[in-house]
PDB file of N, CA and C in Angstrom:
ATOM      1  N   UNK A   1      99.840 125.552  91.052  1.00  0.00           N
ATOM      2  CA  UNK A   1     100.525 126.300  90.033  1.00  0.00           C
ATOM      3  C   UNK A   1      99.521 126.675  88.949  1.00  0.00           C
ATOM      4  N   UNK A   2      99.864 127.788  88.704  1.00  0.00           N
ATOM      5  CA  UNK A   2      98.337 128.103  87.185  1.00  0.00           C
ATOM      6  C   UNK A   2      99.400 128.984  85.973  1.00  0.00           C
ATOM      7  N   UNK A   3      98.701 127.670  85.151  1.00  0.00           N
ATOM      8  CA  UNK A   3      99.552 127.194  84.035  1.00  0.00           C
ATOM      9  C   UNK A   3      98.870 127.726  83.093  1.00  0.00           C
ATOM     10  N   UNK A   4      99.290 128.285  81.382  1.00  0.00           N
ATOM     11  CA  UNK A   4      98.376 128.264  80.730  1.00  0.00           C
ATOM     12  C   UNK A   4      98.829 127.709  79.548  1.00  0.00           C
ATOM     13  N   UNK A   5      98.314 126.442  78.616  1.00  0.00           N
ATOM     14  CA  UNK A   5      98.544 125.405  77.890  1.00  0.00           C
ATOM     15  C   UNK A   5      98.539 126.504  76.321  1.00  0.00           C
ATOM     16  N   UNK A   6      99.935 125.838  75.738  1.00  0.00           N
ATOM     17  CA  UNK A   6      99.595 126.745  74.411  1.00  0.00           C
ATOM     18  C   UNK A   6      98.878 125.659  73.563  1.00  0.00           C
ATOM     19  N   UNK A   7      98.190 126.340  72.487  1.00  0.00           N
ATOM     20  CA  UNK A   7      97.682 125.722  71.148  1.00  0.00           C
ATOM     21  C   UNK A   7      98.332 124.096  70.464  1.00  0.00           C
ATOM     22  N   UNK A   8      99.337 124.581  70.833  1.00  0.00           N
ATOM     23  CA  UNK A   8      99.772 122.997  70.588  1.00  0.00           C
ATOM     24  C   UNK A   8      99.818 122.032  71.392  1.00  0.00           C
ATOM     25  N   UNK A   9      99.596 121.995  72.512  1.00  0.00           N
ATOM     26  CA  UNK A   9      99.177 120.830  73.515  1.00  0.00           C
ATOM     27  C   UNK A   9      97.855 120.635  73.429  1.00  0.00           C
ATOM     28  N   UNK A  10      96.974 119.724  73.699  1.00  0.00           N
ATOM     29  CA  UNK A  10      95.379 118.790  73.931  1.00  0.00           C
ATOM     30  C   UNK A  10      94.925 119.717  75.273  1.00  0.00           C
ATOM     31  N   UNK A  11      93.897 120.042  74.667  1.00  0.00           N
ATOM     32  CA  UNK A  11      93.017 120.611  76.158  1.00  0.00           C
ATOM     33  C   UNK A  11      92.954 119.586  77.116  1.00  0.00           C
ATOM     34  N   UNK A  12      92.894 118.310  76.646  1.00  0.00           N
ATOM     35  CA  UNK A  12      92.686 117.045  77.639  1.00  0.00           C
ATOM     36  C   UNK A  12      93.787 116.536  78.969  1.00  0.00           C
ATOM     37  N   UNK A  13      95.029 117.703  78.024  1.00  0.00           N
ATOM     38  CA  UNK A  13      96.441 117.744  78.948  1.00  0.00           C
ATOM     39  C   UNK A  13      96.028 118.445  80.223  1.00  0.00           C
ATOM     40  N   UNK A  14      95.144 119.312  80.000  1.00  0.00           N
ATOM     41  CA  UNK A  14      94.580 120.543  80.852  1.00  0.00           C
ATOM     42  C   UNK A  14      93.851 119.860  82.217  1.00  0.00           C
ATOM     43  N   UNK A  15      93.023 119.038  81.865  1.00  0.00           N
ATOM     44  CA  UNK A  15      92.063 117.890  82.588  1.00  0.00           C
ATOM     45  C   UNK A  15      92.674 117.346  83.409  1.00  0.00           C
ATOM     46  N   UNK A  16      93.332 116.767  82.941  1.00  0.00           N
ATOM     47  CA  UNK A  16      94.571 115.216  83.555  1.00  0.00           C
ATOM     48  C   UNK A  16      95.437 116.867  84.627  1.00  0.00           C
ATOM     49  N   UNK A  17      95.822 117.538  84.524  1.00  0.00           N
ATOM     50  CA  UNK A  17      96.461 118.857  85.379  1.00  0.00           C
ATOM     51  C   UNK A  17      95.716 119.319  86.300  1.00  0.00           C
ATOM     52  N   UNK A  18      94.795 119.207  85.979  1.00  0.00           N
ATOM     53  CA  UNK A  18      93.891 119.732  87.104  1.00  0.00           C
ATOM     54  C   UNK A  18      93.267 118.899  88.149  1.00  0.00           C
ATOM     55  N   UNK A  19      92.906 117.638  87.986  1.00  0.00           N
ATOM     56  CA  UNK A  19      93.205 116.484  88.611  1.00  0.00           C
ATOM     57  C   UNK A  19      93.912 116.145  89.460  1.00  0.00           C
ATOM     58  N   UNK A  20      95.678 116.797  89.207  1.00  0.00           N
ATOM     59  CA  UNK A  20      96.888 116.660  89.824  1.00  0.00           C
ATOM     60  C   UNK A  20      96.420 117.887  90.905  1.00  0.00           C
ATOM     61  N   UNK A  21      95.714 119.143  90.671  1.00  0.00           N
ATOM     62  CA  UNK A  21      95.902 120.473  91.644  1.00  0.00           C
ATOM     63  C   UNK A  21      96.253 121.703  91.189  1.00  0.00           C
ATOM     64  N   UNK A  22      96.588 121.343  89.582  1.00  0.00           N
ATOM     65  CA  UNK A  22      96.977 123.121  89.240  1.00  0.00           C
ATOM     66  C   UNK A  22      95.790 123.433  88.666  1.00  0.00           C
ATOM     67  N   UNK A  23      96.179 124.780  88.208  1.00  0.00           N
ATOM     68  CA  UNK A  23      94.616 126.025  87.624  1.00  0.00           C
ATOM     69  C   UNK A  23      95.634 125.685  86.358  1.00  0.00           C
ATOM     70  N   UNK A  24      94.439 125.270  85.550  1.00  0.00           N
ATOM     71  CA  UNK A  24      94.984 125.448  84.030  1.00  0.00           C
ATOM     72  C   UNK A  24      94.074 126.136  83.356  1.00  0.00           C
ATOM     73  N   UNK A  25      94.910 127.107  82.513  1.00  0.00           N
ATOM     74  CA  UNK A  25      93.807 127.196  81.278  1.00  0.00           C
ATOM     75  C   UNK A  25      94.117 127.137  79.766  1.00  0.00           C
ATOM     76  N   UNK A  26      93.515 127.020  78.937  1.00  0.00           N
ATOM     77  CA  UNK A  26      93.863 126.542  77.465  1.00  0.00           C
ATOM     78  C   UNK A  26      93.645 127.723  76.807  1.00  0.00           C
ATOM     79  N   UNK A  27      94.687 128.399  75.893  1.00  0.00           N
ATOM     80  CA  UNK A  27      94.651 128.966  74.745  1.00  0.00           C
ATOM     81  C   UNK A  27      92.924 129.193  74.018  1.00  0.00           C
ATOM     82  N   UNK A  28      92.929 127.949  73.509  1.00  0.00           N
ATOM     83  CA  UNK A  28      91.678 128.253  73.216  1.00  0.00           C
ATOM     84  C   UNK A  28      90.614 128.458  73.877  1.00  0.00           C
ATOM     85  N   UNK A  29      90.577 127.562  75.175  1.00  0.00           N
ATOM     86  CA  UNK A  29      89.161 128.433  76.495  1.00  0.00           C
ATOM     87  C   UNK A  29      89.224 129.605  76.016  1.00  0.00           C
ATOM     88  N   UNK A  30      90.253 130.674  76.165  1.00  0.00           N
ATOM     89  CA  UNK A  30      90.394 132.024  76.134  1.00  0.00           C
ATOM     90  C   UNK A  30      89.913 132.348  75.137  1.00  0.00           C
ATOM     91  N   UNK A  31      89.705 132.224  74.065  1.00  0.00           N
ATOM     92  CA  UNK A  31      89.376 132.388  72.495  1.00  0.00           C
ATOM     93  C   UNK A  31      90.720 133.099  71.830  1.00  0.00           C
ATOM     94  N   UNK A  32      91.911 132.357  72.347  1.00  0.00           N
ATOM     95  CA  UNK A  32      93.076 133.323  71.733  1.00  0.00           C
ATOM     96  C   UNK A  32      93.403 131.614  70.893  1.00  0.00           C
ATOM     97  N   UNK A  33      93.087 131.263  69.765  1.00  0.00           N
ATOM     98  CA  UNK A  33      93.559 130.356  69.037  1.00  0.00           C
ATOM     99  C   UNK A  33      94.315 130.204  68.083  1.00  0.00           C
ATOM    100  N   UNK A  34      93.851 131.638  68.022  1.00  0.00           N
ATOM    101  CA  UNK A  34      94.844 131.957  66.316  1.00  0.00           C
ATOM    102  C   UNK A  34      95.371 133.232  66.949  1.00  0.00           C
ATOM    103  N   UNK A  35      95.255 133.417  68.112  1.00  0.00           N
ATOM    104  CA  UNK A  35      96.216 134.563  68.514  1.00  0.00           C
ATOM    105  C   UNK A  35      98.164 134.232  68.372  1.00  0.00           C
ATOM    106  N   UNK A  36      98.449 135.869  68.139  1.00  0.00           N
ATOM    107  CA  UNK A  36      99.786 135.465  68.086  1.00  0.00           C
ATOM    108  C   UNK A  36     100.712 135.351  69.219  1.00  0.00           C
ATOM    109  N   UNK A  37     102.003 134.815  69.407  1.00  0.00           N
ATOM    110  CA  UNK A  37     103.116 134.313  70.059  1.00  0.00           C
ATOM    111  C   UNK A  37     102.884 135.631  71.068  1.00  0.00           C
ATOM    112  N   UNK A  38     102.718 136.744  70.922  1.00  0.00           N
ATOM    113  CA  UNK A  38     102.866 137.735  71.843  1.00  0.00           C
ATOM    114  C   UNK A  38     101.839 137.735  72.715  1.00  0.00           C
ATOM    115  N   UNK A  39     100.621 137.714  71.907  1.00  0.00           N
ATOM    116  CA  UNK A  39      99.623 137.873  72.675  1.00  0.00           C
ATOM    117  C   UNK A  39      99.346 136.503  73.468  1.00  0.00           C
ATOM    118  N   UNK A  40      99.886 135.368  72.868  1.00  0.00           N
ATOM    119  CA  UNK A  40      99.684 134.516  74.252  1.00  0.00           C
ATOM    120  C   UNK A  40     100.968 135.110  75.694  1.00  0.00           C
ATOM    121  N   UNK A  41     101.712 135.303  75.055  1.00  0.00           N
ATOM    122  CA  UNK A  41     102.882 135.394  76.129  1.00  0.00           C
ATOM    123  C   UNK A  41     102.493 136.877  77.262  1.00  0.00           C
ATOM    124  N   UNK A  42     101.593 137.327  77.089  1.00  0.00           N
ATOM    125  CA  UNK A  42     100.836 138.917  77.443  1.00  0.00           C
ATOM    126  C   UNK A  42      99.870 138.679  78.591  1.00  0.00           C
ATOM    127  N   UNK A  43      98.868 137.295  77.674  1.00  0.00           N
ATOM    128  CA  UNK A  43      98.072 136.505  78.483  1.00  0.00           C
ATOM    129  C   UNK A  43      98.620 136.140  79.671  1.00  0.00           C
ATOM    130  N   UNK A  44      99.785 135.402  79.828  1.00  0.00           N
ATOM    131  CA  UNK A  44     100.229 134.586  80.408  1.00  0.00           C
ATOM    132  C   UNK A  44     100.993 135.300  81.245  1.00  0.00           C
ATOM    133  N   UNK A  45     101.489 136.396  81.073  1.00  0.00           N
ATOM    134  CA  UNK A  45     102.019 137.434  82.184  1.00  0.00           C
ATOM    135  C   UNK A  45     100.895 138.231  82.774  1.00  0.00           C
ATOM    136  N   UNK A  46     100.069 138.567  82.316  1.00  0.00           N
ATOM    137  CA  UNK A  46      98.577 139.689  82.586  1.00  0.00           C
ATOM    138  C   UNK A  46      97.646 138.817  83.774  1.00  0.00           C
ATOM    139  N   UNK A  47      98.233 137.406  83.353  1.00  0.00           N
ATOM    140  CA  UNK A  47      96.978 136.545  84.215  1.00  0.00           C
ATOM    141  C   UNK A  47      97.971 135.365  85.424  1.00  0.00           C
ATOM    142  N   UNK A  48      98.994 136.158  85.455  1.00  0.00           N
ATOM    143  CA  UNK A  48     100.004 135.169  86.307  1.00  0.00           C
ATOM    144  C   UNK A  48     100.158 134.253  86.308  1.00  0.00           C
ATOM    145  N   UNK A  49     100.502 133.507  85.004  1.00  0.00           N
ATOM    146  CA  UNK A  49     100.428 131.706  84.713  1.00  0.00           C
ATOM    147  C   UNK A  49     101.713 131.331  84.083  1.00  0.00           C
ATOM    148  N   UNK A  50     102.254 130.660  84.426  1.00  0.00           N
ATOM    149  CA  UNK A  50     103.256 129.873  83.833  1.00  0.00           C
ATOM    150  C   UNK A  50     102.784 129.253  82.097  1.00  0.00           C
ATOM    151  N   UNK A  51     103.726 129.709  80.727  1.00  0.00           N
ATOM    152  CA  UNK A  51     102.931 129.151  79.428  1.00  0.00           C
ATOM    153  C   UNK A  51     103.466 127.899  79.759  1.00  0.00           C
ATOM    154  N   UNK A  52     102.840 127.269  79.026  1.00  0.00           N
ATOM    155  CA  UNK A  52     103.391 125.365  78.581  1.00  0.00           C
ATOM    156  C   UNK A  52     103.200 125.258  77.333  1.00  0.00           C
ATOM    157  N   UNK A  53     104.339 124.794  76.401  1.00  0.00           N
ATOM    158  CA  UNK A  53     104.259 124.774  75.117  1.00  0.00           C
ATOM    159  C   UNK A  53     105.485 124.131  75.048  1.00  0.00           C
ATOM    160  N   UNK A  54     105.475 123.908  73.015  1.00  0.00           N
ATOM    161  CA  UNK A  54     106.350 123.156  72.527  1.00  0.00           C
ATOM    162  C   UNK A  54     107.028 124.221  71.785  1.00  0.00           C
ATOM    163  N   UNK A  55     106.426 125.410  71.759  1.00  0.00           N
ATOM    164  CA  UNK A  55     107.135 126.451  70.367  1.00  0.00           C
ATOM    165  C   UNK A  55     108.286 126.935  71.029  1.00  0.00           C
ATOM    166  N   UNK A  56     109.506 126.921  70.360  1.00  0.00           N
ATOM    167  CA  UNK A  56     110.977 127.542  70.698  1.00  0.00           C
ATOM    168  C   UNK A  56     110.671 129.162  70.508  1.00  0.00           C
ATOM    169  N   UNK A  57     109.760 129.553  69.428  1.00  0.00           N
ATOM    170  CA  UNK A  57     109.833 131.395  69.514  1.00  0.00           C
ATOM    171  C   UNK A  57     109.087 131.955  70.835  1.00  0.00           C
ATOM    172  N   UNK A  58     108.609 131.719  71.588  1.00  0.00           N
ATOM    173  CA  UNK A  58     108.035 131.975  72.938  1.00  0.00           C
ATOM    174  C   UNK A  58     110.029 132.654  73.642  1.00  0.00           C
ATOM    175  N   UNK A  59     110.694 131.478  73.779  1.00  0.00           N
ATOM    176  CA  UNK A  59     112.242 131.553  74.413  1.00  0.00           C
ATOM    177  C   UNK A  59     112.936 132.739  73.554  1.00  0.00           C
ATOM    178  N   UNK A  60     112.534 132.921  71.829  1.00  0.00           N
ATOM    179  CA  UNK A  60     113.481 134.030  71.317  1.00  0.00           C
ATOM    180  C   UNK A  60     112.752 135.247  71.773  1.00  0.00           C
ATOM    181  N   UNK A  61     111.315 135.622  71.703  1.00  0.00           N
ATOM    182  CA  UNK A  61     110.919 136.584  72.202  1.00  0.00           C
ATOM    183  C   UNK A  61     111.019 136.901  73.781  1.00  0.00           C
ATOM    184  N   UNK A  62     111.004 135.998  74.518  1.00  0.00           N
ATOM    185  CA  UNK A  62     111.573 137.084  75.770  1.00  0.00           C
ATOM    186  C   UNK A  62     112.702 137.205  75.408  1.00  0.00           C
ATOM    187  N   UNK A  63     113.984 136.906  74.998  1.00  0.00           N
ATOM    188  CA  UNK A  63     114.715 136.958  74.864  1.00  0.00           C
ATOM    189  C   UNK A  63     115.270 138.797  74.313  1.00  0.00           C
ATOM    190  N   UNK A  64     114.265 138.758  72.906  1.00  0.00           N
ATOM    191  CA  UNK A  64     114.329 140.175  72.572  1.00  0.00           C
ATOM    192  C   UNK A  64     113.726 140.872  73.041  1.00  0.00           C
ATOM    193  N   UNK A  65     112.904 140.696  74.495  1.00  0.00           N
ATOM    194  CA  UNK A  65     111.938 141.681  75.680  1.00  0.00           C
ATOM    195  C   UNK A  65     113.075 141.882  76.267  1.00  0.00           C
ATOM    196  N   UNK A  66     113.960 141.434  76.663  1.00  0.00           N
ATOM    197  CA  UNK A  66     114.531 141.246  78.155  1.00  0.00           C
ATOM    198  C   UNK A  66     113.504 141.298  79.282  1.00  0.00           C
ATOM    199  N   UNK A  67     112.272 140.795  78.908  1.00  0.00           N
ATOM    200  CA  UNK A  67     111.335 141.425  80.225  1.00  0.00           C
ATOM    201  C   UNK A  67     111.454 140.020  81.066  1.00  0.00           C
ATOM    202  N   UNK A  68     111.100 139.969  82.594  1.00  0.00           N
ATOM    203  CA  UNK A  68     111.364 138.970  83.618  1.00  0.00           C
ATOM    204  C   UNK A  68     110.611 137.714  83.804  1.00  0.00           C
ATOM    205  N   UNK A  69     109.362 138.207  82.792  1.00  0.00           N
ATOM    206  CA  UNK A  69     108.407 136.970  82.597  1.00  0.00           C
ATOM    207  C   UNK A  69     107.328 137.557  81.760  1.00  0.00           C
ATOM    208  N   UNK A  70     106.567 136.476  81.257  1.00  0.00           N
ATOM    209  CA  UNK A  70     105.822 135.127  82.420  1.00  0.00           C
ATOM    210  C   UNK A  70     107.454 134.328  81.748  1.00  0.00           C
ATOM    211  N   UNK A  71     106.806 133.435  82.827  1.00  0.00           N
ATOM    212  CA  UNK A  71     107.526 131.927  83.222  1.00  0.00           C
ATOM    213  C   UNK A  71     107.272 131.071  82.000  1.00  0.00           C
ATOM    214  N   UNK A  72     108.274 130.444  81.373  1.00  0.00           N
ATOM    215  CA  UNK A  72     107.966 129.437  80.182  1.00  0.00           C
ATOM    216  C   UNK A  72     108.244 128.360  80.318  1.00  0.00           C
ATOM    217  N   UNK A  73     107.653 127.181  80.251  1.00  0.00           N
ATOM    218  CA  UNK A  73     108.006 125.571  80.192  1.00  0.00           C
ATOM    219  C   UNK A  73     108.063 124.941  78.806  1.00  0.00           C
ATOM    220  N   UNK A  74     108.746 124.597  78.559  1.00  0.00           N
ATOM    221  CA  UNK A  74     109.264 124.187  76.592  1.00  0.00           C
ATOM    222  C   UNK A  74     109.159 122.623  76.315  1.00  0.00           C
ATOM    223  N   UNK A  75     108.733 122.150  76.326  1.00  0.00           N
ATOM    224  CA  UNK A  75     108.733 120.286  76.152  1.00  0.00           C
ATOM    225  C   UNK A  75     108.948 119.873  75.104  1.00  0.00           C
ATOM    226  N   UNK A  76     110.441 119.372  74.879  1.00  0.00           N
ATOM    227  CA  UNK A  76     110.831 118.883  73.694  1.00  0.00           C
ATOM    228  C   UNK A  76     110.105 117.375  72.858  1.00  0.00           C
ATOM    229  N   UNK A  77     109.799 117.438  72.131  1.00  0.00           N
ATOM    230  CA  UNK A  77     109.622 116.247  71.506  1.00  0.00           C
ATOM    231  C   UNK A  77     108.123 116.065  71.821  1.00  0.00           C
ATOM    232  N   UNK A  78     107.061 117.034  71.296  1.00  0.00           N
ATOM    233  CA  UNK A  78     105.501 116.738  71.684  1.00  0.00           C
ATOM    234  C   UNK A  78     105.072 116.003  70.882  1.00  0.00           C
ATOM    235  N   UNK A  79     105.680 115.939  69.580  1.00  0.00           N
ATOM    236  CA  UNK A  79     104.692 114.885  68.274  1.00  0.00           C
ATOM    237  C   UNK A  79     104.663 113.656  68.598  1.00  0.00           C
ATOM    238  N   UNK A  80     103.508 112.550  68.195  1.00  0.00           N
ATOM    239  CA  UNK A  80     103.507 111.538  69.064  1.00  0.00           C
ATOM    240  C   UNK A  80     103.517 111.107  70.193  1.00  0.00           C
ATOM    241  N   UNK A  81     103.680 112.185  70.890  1.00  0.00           N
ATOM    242  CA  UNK A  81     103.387 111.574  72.066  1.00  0.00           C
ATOM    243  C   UNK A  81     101.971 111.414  72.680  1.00  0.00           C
ATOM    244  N   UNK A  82     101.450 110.692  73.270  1.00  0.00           N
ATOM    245  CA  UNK A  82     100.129 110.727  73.952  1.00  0.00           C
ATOM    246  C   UNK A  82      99.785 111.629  75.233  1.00  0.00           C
ATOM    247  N   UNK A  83      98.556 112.245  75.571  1.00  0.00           N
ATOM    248  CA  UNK A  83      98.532 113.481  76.146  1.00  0.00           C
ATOM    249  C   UNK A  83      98.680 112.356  77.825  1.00  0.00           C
ATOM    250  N   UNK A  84      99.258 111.910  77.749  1.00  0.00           N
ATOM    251  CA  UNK A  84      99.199 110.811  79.189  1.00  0.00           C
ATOM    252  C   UNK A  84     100.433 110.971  79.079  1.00  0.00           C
ATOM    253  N   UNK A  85     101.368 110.373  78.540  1.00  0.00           N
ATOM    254  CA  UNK A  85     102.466 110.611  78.617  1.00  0.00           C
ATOM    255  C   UNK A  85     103.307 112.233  78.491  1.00  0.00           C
ATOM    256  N   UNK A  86     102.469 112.928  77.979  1.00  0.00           N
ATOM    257  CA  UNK A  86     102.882 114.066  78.395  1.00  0.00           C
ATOM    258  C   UNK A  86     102.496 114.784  79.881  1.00  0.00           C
ATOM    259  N   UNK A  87     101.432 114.358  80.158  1.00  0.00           N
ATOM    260  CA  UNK A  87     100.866 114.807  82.024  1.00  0.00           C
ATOM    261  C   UNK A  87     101.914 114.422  82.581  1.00  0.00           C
ATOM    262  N   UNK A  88     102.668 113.110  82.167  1.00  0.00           N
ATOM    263  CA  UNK A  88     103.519 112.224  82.916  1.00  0.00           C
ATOM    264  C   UNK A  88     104.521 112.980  83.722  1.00  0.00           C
ATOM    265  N   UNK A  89     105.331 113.417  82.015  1.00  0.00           N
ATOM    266  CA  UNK A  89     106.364 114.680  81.767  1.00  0.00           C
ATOM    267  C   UNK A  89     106.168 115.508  83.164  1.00  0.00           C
ATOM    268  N   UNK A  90     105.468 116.266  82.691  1.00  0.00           N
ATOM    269  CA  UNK A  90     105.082 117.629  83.348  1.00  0.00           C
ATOM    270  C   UNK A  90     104.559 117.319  84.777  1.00  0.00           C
ATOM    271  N   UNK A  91     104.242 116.401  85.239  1.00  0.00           N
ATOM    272  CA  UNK A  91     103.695 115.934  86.637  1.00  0.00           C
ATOM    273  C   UNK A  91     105.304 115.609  87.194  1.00  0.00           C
ATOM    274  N   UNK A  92     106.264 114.822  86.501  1.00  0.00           N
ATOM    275  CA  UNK A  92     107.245 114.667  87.186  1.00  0.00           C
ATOM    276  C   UNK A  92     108.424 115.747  87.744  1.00  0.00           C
ATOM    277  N   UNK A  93     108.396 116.501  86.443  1.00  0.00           N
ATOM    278  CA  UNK A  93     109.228 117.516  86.621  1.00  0.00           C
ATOM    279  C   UNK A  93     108.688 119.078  86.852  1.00  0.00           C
ATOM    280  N   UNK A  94     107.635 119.531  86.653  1.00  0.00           N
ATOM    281  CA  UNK A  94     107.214 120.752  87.671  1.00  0.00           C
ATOM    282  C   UNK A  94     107.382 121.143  88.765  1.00  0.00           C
ATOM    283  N   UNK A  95     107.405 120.007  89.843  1.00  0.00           N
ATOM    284  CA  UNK A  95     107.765 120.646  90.992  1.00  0.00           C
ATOM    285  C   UNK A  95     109.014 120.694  91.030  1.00  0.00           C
ATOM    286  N   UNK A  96     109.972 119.975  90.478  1.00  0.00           N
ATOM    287  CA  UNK A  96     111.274 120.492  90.658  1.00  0.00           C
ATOM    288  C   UNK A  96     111.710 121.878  90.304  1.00  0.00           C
ATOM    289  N   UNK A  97     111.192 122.440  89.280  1.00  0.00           N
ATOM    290  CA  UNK A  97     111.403 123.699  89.004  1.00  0.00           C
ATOM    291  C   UNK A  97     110.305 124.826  89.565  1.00  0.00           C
ATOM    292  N   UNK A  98     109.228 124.672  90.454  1.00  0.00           N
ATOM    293  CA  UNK A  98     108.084 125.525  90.857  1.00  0.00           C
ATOM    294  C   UNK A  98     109.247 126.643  91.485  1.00  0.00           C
ATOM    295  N   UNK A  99     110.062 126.734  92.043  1.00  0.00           N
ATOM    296  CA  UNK A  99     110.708 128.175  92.546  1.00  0.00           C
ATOM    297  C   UNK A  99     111.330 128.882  91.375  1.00  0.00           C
ATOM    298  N   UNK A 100     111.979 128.096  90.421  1.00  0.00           N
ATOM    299  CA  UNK A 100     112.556 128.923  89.170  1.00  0.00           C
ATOM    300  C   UNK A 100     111.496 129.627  88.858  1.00  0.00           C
ATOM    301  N   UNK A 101     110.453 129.114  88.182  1.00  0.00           N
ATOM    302  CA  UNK A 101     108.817 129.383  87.433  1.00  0.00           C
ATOM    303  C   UNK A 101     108.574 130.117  88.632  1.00  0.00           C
ATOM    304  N   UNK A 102     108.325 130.463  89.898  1.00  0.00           N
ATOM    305  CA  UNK A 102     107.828 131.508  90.527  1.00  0.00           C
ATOM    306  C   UNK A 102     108.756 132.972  90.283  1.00  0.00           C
ATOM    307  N   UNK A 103     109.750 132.738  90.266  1.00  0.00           N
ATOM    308  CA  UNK A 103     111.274 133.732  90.335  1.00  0.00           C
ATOM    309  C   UNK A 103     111.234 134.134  88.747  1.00  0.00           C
ATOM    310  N   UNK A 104     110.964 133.703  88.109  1.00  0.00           N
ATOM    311  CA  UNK A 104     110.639 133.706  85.991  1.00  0.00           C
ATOM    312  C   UNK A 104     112.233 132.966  86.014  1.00  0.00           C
ATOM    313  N   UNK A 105     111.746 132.106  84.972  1.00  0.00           N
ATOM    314  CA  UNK A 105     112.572 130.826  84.095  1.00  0.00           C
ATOM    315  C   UNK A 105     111.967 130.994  82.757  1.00  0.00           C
ATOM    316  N   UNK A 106     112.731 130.501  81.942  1.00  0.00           N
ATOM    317  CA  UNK A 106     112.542 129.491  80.934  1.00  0.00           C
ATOM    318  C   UNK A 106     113.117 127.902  81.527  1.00  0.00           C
ATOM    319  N   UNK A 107     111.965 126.838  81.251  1.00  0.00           N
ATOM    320  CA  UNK A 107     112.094 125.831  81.618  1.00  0.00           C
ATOM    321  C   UNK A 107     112.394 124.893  80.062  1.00  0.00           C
ATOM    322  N   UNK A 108     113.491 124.352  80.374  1.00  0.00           N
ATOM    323  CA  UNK A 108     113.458 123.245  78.961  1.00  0.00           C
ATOM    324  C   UNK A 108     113.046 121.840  79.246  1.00  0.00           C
ATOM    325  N   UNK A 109     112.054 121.230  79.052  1.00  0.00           N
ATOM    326  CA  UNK A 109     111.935 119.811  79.573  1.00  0.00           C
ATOM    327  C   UNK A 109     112.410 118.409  78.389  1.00  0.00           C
ATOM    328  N   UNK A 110     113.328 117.853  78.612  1.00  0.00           N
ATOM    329  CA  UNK A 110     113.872 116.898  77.148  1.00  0.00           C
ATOM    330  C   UNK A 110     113.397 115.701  77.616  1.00  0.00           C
ATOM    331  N   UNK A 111     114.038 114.813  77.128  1.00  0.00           N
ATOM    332  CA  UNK A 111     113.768 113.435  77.251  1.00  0.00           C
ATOM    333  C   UNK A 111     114.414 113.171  78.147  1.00  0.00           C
ATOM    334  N   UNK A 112     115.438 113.628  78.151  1.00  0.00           N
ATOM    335  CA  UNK A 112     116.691 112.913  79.415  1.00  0.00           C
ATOM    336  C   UNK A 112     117.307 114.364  80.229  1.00  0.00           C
ATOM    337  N   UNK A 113     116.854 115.375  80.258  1.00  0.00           N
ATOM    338  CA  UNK A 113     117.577 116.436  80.536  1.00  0.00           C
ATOM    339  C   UNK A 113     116.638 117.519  81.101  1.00  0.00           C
ATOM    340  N   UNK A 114     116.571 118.471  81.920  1.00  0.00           N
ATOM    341  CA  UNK A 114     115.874 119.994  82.722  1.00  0.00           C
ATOM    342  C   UNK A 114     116.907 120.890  83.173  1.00  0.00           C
ATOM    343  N   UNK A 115     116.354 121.622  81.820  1.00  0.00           N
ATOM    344  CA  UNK A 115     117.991 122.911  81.364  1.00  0.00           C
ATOM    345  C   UNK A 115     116.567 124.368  81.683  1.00  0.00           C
ATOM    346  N   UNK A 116     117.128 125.266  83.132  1.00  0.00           N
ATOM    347  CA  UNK A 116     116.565 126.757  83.839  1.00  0.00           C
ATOM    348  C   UNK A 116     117.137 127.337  82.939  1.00  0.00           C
ATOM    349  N   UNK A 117     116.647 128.406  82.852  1.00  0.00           N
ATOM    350  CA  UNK A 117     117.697 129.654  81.659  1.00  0.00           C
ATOM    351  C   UNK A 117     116.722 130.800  82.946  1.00  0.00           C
ATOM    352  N   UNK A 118     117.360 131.714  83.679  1.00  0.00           N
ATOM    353  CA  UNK A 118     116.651 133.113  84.668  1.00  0.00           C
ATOM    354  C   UNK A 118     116.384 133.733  83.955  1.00  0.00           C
ATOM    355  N   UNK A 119     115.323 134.597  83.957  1.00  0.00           N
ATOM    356  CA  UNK A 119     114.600 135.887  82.939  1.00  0.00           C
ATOM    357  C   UNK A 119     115.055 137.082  83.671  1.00  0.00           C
ATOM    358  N   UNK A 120     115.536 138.213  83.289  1.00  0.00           N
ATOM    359  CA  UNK A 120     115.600 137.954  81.962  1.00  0.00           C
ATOM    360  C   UNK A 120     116.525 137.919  81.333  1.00  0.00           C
ATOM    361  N   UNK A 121     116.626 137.521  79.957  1.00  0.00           N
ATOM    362  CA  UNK A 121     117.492 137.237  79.208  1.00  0.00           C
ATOM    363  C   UNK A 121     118.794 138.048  78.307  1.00  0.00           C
ATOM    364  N   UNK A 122     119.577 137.974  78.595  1.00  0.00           N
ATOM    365  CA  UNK A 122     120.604 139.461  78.082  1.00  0.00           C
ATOM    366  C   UNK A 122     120.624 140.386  79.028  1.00  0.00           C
TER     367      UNK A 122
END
């Protein structure tokens, strides 16, 4: 799966992913760091990658695209957590959703819960 990690996750999340078998790449590899919400989400459709992030405006803007993707994965509750326990996350529950995320999803990942929303939206 080739993923691309937003700004608010640890490049080190990226490492520990690739390890597992996916193509990751980081926001900042790209030199988009201080790029905005669009232009990552542009990236991430332009370069066929699923985003991974914690930001909820990624979900309102496709939303006001109606466009079919890219594919979004949302992980609730990133503060504090350790980038191990977040690989954890995302190692457990990715493949359950790899056909949504091929087909375009928004993926919600919670603590106790994996809520699909189909793109696009409206």
């Amino acid at each position: 799966m080739r993923l691309l990690l937003d700004n608010n996750l640890s490049p080190r999340l990226g490492d520990i992913l690739v390890m597992e078998g996916w193509h990751i790449a980081h926001v900042r590899s790209l030199g988009l760091r201080a790029a905005s919400d669009d232009v990552v989400l542009r990236t991430a459709r332009d370069d066929a990658r699923v985003l991974v992030g914690a930001d909820t405006d990624f979900g309102a803007l496709l939303a006001a695209s109606h466009e079919p993707g890219p594919s979004v994965v949302l992980v609730r509750r990133v503060a504090g957590r350790r980038v191990h326990e977040l690989a954890g996350i995302l190692i457990a529950n990715l493949p359950q959703v790899e056909e949504d995320l091929g087909l375009g999803s928004i993926v919600v990942i919670g603590d106790d819960s994996l809520r699909v929303r189909r793109l696009p939206i409206g």
